[in-house]
C-alpha atoms as a PDB file:
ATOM      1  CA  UNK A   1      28.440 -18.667   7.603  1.00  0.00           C
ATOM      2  CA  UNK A   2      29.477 -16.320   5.521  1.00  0.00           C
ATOM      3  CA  UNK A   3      27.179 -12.795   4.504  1.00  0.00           C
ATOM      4  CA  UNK A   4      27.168 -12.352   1.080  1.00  0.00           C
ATOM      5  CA  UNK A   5      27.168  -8.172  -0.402  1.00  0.00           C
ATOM      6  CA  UNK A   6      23.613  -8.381  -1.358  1.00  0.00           C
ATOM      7  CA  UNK A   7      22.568 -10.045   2.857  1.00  0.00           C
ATOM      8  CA  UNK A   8      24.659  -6.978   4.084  1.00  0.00           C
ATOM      9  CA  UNK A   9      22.803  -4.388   1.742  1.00  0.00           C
ATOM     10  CA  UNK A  10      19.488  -5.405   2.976  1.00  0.00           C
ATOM     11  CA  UNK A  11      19.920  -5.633   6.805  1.00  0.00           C
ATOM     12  CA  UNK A  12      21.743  -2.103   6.664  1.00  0.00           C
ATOM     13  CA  UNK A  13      17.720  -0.927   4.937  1.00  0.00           C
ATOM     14  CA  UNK A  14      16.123  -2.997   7.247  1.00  0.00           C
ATOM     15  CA  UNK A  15      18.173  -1.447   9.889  1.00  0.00           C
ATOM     16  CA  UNK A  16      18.252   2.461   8.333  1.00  0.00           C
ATOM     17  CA  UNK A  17      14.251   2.304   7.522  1.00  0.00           C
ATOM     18  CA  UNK A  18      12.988   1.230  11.050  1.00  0.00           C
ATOM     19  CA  UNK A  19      10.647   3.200  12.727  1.00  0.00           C
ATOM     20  CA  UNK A  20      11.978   4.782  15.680  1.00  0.00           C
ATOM     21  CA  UNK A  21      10.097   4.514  18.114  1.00  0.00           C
ATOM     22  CA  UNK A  22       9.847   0.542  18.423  1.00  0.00           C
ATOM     23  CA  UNK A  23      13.059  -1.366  19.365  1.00  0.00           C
ATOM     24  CA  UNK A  24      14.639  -3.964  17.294  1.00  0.00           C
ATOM     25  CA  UNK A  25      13.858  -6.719  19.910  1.00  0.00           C
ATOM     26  CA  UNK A  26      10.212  -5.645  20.436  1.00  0.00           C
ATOM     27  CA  UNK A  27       7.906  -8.919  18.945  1.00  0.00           C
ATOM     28  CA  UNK A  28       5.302  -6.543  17.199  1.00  0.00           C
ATOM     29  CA  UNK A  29       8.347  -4.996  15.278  1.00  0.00           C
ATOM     30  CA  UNK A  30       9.126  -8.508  13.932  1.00  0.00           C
ATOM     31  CA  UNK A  31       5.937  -9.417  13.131  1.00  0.00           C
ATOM     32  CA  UNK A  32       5.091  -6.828  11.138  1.00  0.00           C
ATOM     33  CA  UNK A  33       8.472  -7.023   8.926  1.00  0.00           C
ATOM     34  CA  UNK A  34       8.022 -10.851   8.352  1.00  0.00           C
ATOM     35  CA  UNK A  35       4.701 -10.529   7.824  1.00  0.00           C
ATOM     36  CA  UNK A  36       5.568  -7.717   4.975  1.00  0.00           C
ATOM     37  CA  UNK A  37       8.004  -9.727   2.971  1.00  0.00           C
ATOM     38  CA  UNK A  38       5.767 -12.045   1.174  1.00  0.00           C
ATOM     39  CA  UNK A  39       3.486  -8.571   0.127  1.00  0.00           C
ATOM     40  CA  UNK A  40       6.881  -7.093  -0.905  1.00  0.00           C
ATOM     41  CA  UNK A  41       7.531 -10.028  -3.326  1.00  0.00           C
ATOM     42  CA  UNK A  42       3.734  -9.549  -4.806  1.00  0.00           C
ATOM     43  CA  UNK A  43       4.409  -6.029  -5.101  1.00  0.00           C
ATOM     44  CA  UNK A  44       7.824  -6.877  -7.104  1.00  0.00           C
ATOM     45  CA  UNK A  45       5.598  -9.375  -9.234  1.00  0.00           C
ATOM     46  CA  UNK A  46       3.571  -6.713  -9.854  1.00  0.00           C
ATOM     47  CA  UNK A  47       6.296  -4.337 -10.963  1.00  0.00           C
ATOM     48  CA  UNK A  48       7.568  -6.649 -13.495  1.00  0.00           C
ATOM     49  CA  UNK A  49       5.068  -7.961 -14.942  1.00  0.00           C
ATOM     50  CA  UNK A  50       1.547  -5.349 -15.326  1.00  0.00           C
ATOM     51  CA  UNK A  51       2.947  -2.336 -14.266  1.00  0.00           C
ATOM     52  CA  UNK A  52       2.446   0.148 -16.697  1.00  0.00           C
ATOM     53  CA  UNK A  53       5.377   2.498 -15.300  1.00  0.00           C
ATOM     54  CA  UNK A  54       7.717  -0.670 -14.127  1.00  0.00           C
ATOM     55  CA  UNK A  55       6.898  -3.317 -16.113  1.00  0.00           C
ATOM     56  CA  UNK A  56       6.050  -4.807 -19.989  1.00  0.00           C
ATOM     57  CA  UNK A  57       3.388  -1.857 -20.600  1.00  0.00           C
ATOM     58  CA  UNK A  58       6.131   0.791 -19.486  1.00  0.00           C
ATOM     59  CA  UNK A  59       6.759   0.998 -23.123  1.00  0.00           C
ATOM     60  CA  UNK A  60       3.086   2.301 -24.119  1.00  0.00           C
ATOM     61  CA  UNK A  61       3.568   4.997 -21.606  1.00  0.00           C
ATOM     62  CA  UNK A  62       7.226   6.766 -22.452  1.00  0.00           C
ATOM     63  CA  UNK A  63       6.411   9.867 -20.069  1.00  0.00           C
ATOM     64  CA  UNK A  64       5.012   7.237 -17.039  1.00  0.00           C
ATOM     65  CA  UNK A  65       1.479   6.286 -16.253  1.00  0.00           C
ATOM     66  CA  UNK A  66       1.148   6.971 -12.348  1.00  0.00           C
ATOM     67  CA  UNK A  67       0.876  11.269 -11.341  1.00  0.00           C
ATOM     68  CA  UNK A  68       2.336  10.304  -8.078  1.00  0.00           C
ATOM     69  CA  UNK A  69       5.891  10.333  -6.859  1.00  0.00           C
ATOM     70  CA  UNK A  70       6.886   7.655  -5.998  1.00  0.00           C
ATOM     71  CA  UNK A  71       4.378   5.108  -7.896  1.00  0.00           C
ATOM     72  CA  UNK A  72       1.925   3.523  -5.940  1.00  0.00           C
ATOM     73  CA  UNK A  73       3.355   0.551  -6.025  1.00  0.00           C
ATOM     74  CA  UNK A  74       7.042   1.685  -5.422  1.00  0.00           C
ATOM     75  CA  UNK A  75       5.708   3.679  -2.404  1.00  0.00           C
ATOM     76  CA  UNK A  76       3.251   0.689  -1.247  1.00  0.00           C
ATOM     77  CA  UNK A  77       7.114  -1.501  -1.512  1.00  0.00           C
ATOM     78  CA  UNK A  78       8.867   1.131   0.237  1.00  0.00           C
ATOM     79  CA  UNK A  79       6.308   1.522   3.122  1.00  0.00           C
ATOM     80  CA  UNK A  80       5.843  -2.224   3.684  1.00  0.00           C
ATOM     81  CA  UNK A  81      10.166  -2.356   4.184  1.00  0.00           C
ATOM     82  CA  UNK A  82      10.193   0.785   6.459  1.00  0.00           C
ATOM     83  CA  UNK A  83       7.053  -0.686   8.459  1.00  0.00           C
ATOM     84  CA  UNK A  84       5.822  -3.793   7.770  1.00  0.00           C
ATOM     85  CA  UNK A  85       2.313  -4.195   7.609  1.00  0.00           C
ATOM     86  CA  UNK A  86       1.532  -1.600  10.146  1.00  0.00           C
ATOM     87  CA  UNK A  87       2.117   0.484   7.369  1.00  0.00           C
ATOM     88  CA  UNK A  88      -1.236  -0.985   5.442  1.00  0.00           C
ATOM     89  CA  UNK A  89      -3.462   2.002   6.525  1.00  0.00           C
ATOM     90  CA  UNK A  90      -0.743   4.668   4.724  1.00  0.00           C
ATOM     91  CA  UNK A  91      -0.917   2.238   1.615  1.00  0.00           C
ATOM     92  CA  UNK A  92      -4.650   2.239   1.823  1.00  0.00           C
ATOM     93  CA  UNK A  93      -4.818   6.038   2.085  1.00  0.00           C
ATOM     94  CA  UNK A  94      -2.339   6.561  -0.751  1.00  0.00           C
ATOM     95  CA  UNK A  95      -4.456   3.976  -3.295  1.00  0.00           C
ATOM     96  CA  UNK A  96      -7.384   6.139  -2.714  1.00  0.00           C
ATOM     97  CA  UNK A  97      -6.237   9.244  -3.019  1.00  0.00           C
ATOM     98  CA  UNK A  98      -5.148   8.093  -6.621  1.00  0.00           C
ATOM     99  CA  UNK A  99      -8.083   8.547  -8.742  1.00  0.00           C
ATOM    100  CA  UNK A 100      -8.911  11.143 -11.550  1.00  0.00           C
ATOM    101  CA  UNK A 101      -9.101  14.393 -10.573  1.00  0.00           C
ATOM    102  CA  UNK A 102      -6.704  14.464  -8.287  1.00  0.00           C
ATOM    103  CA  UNK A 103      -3.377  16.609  -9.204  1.00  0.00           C
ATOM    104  CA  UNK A 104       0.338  15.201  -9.080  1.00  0.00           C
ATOM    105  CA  UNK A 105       2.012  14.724  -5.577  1.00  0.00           C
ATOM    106  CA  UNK A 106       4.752  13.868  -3.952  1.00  0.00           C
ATOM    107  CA  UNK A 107       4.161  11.597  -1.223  1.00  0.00           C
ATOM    108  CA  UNK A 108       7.630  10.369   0.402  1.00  0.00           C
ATOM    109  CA  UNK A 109       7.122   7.282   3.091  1.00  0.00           C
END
């Protein structure tokens, strides 16, 4: 079988983005990243559809919507790739933080 351009893109992420400090064989690794995909696909939903910086709103919002860089939700996609879900509790910590009041930031996973 065959790996198409678009297979080989994805496991070089998966390989770049993870963490360090747990080894590709170890089963909590795994877990986490299969348990992240489906919450990566609701996350792309998201961003296509309501978003009002990725999606049909985008265009009531020329200058952008969020005061964070990355998004929320492009950070929340980005953690959930590098760590799977045991990257919730950054996610968490980053939707709170984004609330009036609060100045622009960069937060890089």
């Amino acid at each position: 079988m065959e790996i198409t351009k678009s297979q080989n893109v994805m496991l070089n992420l998966i390989q770049h983005l993870k963490p360090r400090d747990l080894e590709s064989s170890s089963g909590l690794w795994v877990i986490s990243q299969i348990l992240a995909w489906p919450m990566v696909g609701l996350v792309w939903a998201y961003q296509k559809t309501i978003s009002p910086d990725h999606g049909g709103l985008r265009g009531l919002y020329p200058f952008g919507y969020c005061k964070f860089y990355p998004t929320c939700s492009e950070y929340a996609r980005l953690v959930l790739i590098k760590d799977g879900v045991l990257g919730l509790p950054k996610i968490i910590k980053r939707l709170i933080s984004c609330r009036p009041g609060t100045s622009p930031q960069v937060h890089l996973p």
